[in-house]
Protein backbone atom coordinates (compact mmCIF):
# COMPACT_ATOMS: atom_id res chain seq x y z
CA UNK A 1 -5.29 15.52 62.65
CA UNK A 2 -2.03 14.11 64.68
CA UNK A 3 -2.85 11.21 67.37
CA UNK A 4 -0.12 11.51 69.76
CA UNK A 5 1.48 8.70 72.01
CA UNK A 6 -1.47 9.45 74.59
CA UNK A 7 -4.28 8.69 72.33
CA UNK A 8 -2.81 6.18 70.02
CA UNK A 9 -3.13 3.10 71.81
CA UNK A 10 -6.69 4.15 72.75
CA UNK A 11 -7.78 5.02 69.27
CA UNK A 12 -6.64 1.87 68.29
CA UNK A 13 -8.53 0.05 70.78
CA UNK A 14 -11.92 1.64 70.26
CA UNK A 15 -11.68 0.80 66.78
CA UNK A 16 -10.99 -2.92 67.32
CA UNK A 17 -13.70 -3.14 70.08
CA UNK A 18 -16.81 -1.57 67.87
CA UNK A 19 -15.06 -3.58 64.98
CA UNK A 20 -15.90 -6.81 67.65
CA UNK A 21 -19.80 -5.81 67.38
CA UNK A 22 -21.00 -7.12 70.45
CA UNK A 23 -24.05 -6.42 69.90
CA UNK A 24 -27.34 -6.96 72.57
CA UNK A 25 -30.67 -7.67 71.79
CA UNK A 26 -31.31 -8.90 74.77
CA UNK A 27 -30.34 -12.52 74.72
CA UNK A 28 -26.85 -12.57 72.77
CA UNK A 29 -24.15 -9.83 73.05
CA UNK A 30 -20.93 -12.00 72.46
CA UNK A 31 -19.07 -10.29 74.45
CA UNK A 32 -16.49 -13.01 75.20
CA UNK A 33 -15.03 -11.54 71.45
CA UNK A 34 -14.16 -8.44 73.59
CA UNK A 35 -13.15 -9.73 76.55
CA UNK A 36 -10.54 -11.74 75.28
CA UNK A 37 -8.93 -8.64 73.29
CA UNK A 38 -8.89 -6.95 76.78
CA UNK A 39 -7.51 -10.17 78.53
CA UNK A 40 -5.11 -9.90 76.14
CA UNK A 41 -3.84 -6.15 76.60
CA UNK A 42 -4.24 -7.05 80.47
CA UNK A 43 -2.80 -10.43 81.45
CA UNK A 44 0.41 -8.87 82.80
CA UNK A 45 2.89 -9.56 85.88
CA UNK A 46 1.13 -8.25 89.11
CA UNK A 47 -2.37 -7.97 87.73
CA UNK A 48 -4.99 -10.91 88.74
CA UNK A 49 -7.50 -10.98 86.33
CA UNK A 50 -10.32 -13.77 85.62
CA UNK A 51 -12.62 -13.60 82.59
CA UNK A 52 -15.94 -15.31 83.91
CA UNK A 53 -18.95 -16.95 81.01
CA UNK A 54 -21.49 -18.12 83.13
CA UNK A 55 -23.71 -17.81 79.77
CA UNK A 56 -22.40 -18.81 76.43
CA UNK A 57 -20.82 -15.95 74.31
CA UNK A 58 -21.15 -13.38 77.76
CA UNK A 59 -18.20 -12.95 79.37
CA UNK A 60 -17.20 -10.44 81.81
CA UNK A 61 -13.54 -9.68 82.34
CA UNK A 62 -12.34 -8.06 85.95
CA UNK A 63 -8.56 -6.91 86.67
CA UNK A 64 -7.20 -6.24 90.05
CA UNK A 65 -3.98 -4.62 90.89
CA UNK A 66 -3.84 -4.94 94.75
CA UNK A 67 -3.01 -1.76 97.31
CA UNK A 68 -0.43 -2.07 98.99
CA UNK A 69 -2.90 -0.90 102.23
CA UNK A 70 -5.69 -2.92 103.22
CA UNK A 71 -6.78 -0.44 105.06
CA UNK A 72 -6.71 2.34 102.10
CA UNK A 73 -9.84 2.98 99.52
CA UNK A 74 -10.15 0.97 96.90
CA UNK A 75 -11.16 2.68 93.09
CA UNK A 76 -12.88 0.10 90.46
CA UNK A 77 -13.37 1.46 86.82
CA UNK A 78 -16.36 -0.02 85.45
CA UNK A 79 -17.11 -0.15 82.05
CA UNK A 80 -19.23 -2.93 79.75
CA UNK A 81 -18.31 -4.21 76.10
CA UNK A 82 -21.85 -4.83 74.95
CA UNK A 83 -23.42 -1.89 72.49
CA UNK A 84 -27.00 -2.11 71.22
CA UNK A 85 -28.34 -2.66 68.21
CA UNK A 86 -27.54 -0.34 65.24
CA UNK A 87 -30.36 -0.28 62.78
CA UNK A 88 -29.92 0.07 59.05
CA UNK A 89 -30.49 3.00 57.86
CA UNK A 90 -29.48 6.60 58.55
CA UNK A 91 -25.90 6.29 59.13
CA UNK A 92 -23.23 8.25 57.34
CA UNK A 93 -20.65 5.61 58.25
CA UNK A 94 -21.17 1.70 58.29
CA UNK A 95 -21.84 1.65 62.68
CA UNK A 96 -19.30 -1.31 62.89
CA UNK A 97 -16.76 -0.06 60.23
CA UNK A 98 -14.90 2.26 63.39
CA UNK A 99 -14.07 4.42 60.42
CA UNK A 100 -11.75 7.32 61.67
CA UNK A 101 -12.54 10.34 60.01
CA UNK A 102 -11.53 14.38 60.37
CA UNK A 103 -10.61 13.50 63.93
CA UNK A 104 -13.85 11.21 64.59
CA UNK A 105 -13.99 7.41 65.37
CA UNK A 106 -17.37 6.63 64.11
CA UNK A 107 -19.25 3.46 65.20
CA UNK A 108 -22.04 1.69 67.21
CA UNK A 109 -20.35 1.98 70.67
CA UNK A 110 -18.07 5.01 70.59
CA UNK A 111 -19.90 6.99 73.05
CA UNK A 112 -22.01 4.15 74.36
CA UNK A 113 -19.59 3.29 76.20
CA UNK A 114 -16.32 1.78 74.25
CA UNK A 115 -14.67 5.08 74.32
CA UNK A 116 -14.63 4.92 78.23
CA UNK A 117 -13.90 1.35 78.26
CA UNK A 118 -10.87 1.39 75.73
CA UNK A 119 -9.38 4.97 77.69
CA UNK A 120 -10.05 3.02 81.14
CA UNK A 121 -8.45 0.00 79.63
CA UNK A 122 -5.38 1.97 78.53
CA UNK A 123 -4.93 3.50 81.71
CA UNK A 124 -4.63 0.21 84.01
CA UNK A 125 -2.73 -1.46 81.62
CA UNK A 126 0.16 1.48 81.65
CA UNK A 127 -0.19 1.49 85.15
CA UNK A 128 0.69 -2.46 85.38
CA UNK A 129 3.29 -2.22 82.82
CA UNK A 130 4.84 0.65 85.00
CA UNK A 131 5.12 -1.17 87.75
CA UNK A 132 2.53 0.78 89.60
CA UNK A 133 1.50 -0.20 92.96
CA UNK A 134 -1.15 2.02 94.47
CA UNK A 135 -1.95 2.18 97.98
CA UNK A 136 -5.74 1.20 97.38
CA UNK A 137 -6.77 -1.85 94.88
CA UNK A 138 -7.31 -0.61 91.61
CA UNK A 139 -9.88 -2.67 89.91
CA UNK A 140 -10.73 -3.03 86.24
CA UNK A 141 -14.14 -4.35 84.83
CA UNK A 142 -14.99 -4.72 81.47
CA UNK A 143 -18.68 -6.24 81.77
CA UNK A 144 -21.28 -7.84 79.54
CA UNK A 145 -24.95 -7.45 79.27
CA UNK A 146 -25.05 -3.81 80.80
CA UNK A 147 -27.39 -2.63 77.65
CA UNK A 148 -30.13 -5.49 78.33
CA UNK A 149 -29.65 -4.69 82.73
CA UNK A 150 -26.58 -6.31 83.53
CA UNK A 151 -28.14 -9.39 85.63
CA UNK A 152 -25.64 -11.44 83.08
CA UNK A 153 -22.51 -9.46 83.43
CA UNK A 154 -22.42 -6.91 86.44
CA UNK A 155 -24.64 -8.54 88.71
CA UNK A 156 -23.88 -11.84 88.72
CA UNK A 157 -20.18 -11.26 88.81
CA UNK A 158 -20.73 -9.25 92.04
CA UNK A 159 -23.03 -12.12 93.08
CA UNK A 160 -20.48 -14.49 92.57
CA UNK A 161 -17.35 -13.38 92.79
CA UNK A 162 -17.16 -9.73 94.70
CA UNK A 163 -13.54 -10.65 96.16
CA UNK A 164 -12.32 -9.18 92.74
CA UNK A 165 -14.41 -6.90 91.65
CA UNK A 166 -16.07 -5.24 94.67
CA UNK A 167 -14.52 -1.53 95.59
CA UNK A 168 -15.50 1.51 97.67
CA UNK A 169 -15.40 3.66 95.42
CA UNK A 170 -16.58 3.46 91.25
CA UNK A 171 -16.27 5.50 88.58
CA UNK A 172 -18.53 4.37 85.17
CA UNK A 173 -20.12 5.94 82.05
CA UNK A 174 -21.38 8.19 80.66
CA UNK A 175 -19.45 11.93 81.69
CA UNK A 176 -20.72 14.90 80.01
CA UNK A 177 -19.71 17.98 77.61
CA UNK A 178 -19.13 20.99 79.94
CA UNK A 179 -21.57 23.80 80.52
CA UNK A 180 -20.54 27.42 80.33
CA UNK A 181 -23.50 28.18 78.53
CA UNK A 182 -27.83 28.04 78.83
CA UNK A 183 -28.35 24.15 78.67
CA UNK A 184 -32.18 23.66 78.10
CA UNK A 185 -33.38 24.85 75.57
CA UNK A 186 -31.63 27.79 75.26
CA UNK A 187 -32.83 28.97 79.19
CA UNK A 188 -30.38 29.85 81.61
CA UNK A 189 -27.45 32.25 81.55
CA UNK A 190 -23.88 32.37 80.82
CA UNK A 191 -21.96 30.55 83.32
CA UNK A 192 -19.00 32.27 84.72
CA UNK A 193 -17.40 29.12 86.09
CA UNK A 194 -18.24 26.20 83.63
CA UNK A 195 -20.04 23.37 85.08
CA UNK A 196 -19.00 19.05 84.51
CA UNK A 197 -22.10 17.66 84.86
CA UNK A 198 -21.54 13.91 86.84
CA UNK A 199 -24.29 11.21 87.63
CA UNK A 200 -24.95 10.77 90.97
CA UNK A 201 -29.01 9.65 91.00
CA UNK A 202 -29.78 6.93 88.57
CA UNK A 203 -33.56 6.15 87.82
CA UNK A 204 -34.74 2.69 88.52
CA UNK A 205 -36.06 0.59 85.99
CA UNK A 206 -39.47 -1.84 86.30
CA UNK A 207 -39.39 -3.48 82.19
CA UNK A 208 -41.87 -4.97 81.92
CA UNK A 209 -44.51 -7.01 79.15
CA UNK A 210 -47.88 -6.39 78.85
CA UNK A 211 -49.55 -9.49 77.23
CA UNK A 212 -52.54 -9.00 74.80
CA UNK A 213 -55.11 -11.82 74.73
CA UNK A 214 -57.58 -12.23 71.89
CA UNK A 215 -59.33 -14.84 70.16
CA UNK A 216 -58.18 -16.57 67.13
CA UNK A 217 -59.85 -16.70 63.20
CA UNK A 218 -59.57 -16.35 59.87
CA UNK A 219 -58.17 -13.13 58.63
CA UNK A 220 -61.02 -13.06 55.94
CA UNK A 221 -63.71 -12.62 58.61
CA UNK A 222 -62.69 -9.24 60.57
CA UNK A 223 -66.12 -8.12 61.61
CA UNK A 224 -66.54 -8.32 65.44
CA UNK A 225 -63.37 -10.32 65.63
CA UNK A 226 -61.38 -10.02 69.03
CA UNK A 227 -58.65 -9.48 67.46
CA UNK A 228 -55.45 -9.22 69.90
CA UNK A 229 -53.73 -6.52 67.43
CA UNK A 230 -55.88 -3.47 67.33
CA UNK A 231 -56.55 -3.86 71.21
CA UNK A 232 -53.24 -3.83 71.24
CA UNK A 233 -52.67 -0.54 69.43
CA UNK A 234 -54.93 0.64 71.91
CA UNK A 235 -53.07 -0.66 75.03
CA UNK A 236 -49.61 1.21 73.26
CA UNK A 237 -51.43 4.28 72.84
CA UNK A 238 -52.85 4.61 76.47
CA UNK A 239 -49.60 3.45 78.01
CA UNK A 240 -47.60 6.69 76.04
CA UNK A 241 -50.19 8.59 77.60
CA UNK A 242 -48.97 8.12 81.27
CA UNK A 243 -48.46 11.34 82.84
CA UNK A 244 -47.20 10.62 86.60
CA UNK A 245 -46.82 12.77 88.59
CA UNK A 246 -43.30 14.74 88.93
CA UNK A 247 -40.60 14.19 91.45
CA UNK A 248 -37.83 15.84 92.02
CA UNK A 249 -34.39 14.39 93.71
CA UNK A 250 -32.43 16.63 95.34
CA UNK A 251 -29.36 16.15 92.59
CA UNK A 252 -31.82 17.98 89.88
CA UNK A 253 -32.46 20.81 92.00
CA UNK A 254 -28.77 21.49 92.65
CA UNK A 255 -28.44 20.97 89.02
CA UNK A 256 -31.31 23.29 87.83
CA UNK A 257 -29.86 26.22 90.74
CA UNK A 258 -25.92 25.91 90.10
CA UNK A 259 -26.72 26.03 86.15
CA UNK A 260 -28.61 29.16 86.40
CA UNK A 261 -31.94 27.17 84.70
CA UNK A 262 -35.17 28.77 85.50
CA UNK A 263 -36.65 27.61 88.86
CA UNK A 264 -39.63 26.34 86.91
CA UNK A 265 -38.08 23.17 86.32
CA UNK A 266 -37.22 22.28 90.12
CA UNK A 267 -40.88 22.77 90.97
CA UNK A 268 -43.63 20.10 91.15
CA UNK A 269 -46.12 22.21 90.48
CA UNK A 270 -44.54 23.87 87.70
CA UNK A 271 -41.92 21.69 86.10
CA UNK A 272 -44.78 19.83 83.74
CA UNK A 273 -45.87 23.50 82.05
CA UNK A 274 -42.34 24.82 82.03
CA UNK A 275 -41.08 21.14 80.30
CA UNK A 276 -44.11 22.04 77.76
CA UNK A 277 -43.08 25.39 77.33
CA UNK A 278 -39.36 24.24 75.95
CA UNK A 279 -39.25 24.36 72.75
CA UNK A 280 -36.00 22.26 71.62
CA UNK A 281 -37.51 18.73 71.44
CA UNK A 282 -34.14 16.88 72.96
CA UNK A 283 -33.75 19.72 75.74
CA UNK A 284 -37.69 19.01 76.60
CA UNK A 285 -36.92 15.20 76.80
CA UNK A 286 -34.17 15.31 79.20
CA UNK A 287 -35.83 17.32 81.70
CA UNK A 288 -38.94 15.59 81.60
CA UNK A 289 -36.99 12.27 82.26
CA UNK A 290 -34.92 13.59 84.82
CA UNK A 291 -38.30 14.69 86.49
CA UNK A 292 -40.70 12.26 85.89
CA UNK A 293 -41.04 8.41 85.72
CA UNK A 294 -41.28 7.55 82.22
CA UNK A 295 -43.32 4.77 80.19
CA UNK A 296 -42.25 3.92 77.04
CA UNK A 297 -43.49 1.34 74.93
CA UNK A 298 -40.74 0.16 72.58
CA UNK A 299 -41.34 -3.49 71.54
CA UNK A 300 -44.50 -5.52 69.90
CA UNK A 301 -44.64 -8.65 69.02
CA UNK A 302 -47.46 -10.41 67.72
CA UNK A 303 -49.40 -12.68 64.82
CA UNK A 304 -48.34 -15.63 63.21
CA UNK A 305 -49.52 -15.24 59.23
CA UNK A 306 -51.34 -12.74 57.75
CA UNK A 307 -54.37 -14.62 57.27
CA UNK A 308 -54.77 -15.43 61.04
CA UNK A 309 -56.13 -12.73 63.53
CA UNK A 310 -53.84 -12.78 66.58
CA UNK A 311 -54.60 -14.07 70.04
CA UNK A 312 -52.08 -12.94 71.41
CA UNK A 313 -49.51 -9.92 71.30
CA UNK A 314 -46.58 -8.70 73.87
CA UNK A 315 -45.75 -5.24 74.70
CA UNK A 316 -42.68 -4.65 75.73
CA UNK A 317 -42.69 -1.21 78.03
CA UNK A 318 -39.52 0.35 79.17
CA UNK A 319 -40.23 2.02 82.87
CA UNK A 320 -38.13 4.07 84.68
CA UNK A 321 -38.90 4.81 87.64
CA UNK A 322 -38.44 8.04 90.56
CA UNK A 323 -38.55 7.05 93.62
CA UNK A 324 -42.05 6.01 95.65
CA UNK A 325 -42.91 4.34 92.79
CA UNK A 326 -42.27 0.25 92.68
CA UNK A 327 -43.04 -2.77 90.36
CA UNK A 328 -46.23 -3.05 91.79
CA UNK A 329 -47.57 0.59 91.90
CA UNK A 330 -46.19 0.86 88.00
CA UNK A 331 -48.66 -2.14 87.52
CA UNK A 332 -51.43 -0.16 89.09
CA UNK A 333 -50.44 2.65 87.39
CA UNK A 334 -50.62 1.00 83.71
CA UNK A 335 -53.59 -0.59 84.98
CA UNK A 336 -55.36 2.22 85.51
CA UNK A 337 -54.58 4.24 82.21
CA UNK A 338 -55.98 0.95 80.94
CA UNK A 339 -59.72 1.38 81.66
CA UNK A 340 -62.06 -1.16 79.75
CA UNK A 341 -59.10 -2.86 78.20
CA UNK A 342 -56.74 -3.67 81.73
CA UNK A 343 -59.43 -6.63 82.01
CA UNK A 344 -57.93 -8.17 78.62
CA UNK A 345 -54.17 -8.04 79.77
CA UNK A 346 -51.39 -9.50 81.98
CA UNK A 347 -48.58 -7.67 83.07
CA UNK A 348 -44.86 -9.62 84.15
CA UNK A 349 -41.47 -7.91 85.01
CA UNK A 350 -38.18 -8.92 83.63
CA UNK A 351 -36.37 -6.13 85.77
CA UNK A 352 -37.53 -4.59 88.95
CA UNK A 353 -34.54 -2.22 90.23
CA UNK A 354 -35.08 0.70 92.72
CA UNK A 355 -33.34 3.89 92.06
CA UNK A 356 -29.54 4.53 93.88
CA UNK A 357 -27.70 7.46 94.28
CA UNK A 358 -24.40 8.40 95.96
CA UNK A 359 -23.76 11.27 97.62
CA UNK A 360 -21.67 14.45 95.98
CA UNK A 361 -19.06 15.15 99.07
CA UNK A 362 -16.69 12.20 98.99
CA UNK A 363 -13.08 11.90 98.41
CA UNK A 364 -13.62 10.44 95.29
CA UNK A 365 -15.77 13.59 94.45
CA UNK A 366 -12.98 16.00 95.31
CA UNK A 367 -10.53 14.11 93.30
CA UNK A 368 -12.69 14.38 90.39
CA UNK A 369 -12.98 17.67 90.62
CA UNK A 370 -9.07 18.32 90.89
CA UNK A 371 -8.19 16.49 88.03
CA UNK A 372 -11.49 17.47 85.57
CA UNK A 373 -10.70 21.58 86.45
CA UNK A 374 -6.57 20.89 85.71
CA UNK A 375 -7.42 19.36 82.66
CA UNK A 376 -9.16 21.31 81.25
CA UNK A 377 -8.34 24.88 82.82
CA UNK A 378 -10.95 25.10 85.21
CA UNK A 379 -14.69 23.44 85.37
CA UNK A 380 -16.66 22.72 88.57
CA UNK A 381 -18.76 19.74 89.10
CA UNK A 382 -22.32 19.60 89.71
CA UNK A 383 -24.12 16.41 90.57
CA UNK A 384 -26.84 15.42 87.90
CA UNK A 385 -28.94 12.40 87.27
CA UNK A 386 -28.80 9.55 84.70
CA UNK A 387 -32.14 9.15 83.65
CA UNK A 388 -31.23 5.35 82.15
CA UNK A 389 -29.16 2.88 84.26
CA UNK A 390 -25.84 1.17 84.40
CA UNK A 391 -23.97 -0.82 86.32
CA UNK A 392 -23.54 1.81 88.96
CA UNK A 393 -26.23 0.96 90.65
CA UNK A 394 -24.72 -2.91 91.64
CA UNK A 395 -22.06 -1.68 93.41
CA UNK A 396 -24.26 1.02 95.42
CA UNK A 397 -26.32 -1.74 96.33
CA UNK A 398 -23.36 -3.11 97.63
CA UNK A 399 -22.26 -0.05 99.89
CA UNK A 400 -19.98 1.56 96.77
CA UNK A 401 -20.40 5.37 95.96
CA UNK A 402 -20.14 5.25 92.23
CA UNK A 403 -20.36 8.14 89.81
CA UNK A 404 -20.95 8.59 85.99
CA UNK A 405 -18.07 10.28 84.82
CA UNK A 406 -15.78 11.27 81.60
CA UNK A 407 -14.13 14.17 80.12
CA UNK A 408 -15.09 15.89 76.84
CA UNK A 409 -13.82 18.06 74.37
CA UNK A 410 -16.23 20.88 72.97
CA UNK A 411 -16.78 18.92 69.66
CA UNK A 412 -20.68 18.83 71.25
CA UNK A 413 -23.07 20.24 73.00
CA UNK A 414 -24.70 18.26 75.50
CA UNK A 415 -28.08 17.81 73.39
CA UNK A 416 -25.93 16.50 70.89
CA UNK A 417 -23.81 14.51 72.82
CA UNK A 418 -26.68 12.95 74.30
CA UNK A 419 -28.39 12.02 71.13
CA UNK A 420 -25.84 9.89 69.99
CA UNK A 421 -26.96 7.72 72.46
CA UNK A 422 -28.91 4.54 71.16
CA UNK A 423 -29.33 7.01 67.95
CA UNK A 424 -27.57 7.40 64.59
CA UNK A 425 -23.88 8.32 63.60
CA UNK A 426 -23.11 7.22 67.34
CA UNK A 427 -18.92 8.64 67.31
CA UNK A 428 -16.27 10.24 69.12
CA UNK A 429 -13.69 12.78 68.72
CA UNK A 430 -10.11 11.94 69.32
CA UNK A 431 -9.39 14.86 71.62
CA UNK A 432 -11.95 13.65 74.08
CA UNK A 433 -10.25 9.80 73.81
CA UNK A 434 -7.03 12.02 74.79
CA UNK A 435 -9.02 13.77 77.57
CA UNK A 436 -10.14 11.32 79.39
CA UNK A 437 -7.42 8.93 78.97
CA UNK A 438 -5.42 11.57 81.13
CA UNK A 439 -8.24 11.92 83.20
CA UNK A 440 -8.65 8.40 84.45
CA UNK A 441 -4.73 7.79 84.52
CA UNK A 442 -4.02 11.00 86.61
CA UNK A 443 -7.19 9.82 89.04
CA UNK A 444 -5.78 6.66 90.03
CA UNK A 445 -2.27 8.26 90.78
CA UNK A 446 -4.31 11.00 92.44
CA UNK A 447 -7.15 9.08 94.18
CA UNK A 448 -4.68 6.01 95.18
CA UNK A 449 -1.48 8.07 96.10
């Protein structure tokens, strides 16, 4: 293996930044560790940059270098620090080692998203060191929190301080493998053109917690005991049940037609039997998220000591959401899959964000496009959706068209790729640090000539 001048810098970056371990559970993250080894690499002569900690240990880092044109578009490169938790079993490398091995940098982070952040990070800090001025801002955010929503990093750094950070147009995680060849499940045909799949729909999200109540007593006295546990089992096993309805956007059904996937899947009325009928499990999961809302309860927390029946337990339920479908018709929803137990429950949000989407025929889009297909010796893109969220969907809110986008080597398939994702032996190859470091550097020259 032989990391040239293009990927060195970046391999070495990716490696220090999963080395960092910022990792979220939802109420730490550290990322301040990161963002002052990007501060470093990016405190340079004509860039402003402010690193902002409105909570202890979460700061968020944005880097401007101002257009020359007020009047010209303005590109921001989002990307967060913050990786989620790792587990401990299962790996083949230690997650936060950022071992580097037959060509791989292996670690908690490396796809999710550090490899994107340490490329993007390379890329505006050549720029600035080259004395690059383009015509349109180019902006540079390296935020915290993004795994647990982003309301600490993202969002309140637009809400506070958009003068730095704000652009028209964003490009963020995750990018995709290319497609030349059947995608689900084996379905679908040879490709003669390959496809780039890019996010342009983003699900929404209602989390929410779904409180148990019970009645304390002695754990030696179980008969007829209200006990908050097993009616929470029951609660966890009714809410997996959920079966809305399917929806689909318009940026699946371009993706299910330009792939050459069977029709099936772009149907309402037939996309549940032909999801059933899929037989790879991770194929089957992807387009049953990217068609349905989803209800997933992930988190329980409950009892005090083993010889004390609970009163109370929490269920923590990850929803995300198609659109029609709000906070308060999710409640209904669980509600009703309840039956005889939604009397003995209490349901609160902790995030309540709609669905965005940008449209696929923007300058930005073209540019993409240009530089993805001379990369790599021709692909096409084809607008797909993200069936978790990131911090895309702040700067749409704001007016932004923002895209999920990277470039990949053929070191995976896209199931693959995709599993790495919040799973085991999370890593990257070193070609695809060298792809899309030449990706993102050639798009700002491109995008902001």
């Amino acid at each position: 293996m032989t990391i040239d001048e293009t990927t060195g810098e970046v391999v070495e970056l990716i490696r220090h930044l999963i080395r960092n371990a910022c990792v979220n559970d939802g109420t730490s993250g550290t990322e301040s560790t990161s963002a002052a080894t990007l501060a470093g690499l990016l405190d340079l002569p004509g860039v402003e940059l402010e690193t902002y900690e409105p909570f202890p240990g979460r700061a968020t880092l944005a880097a401007r270098l101002p257009g020359s044109d007020p009047d010209a578009p303005s590109l921001a490169y989002v990307t967060h620090t913050d990786v989620v938790p790792a587990g401990s079993q299962g790996w083949d490398h230690d997650p936060f080692g950022a071992d580097l091995d037959d060509g791989f940098v292996w670690g908690r982070g490396a796809i999710d998203m550090l490899n994107l952040t340490s490329s993007m990070a390379v890329v505006f800090r050549r720029l600035a060191l080259g004395g690059y001025r383009p015509r349109g801002s180019l902006v540079f955010v390296a935020a915290a929190d993004e795994e647990a929503g982003g309301l600490r990093g993202a969002g309140w750094l637009l809400d506070h301080h958009p003068e730095l950070a704000m652009a028209d147009y964003v490009v963020t995680e995750t990018g995709s493998p290319t497609i030349g060849s059947p995608t689900i499940g084996g379905q679908g045909v040879a490709l003669p053109v390959p496809l780039l799949p890019v996010a342009v729909f983003e699900k929404g999200m209602a989390w929410c917690t779904v409180t148990v109540r019970g009645t304390p007593g002695h754990g030696s006295r179980p008969y007829r005991a209200d006990n908050a546990a097993i009616k929470a089992a029951g609660v966890v096993e009714r809410i997996a049940a959920i079966s809305p309805r399917p929806v689909i956007v318009p940026a699946w059904e371009r993706f299910v037609r330009e792939a050459a996937l069977p029709a099936a899947l772009a149907d309402p009325a037939a996309v549940g039997e032909a999801v059933a009928a899929i037989a790879d499990p991770a194929a089957a999961r992807r387009a049953h998220a990217c068609t349905h809302t989803t209800f997933s309860p992930n988190v329980v927390r409950g009892g005090d000591k083993t010889n004390i029946i609970p009163d109370l337990v929490e269920v923590e339920v990850d929803v995300r959401t198609m659109p029609g479908l709000d906070a308060e018709g999710v409640r209904d929803t669980i509600l009703d899959a309840l039956g005889d137990l939604a009397g003995e429950v209490s349901i609160s949000f902790f995030h309540d964000q709609p669905p965005t989407v940008s449209a696929p025929d923007t300058p930005l889009w073209e540019a993409l496009e240009a530089v993805a297909s001379g990369l790599t010796g021709g692909v096409r893109l084809v607008p797909t959706v993200m069936t978790g969220c990131t911090d895309a969907r702040f700067w749409r809110e704001r007016g932004s068209v923002a895209y999920g986008f990277g470039l990949f080597s053929d070191a995976f398939g896209l199931d693959e790729h995709e599993s790495m994702f919040h799973g085991r032996n999370e890593r990257v190859d070193v070609e695809s640090l060298r792809l899309s470091t030449l990706a993102f550097d050639e798009l700002a020259r491109r995008f902001s000539a």
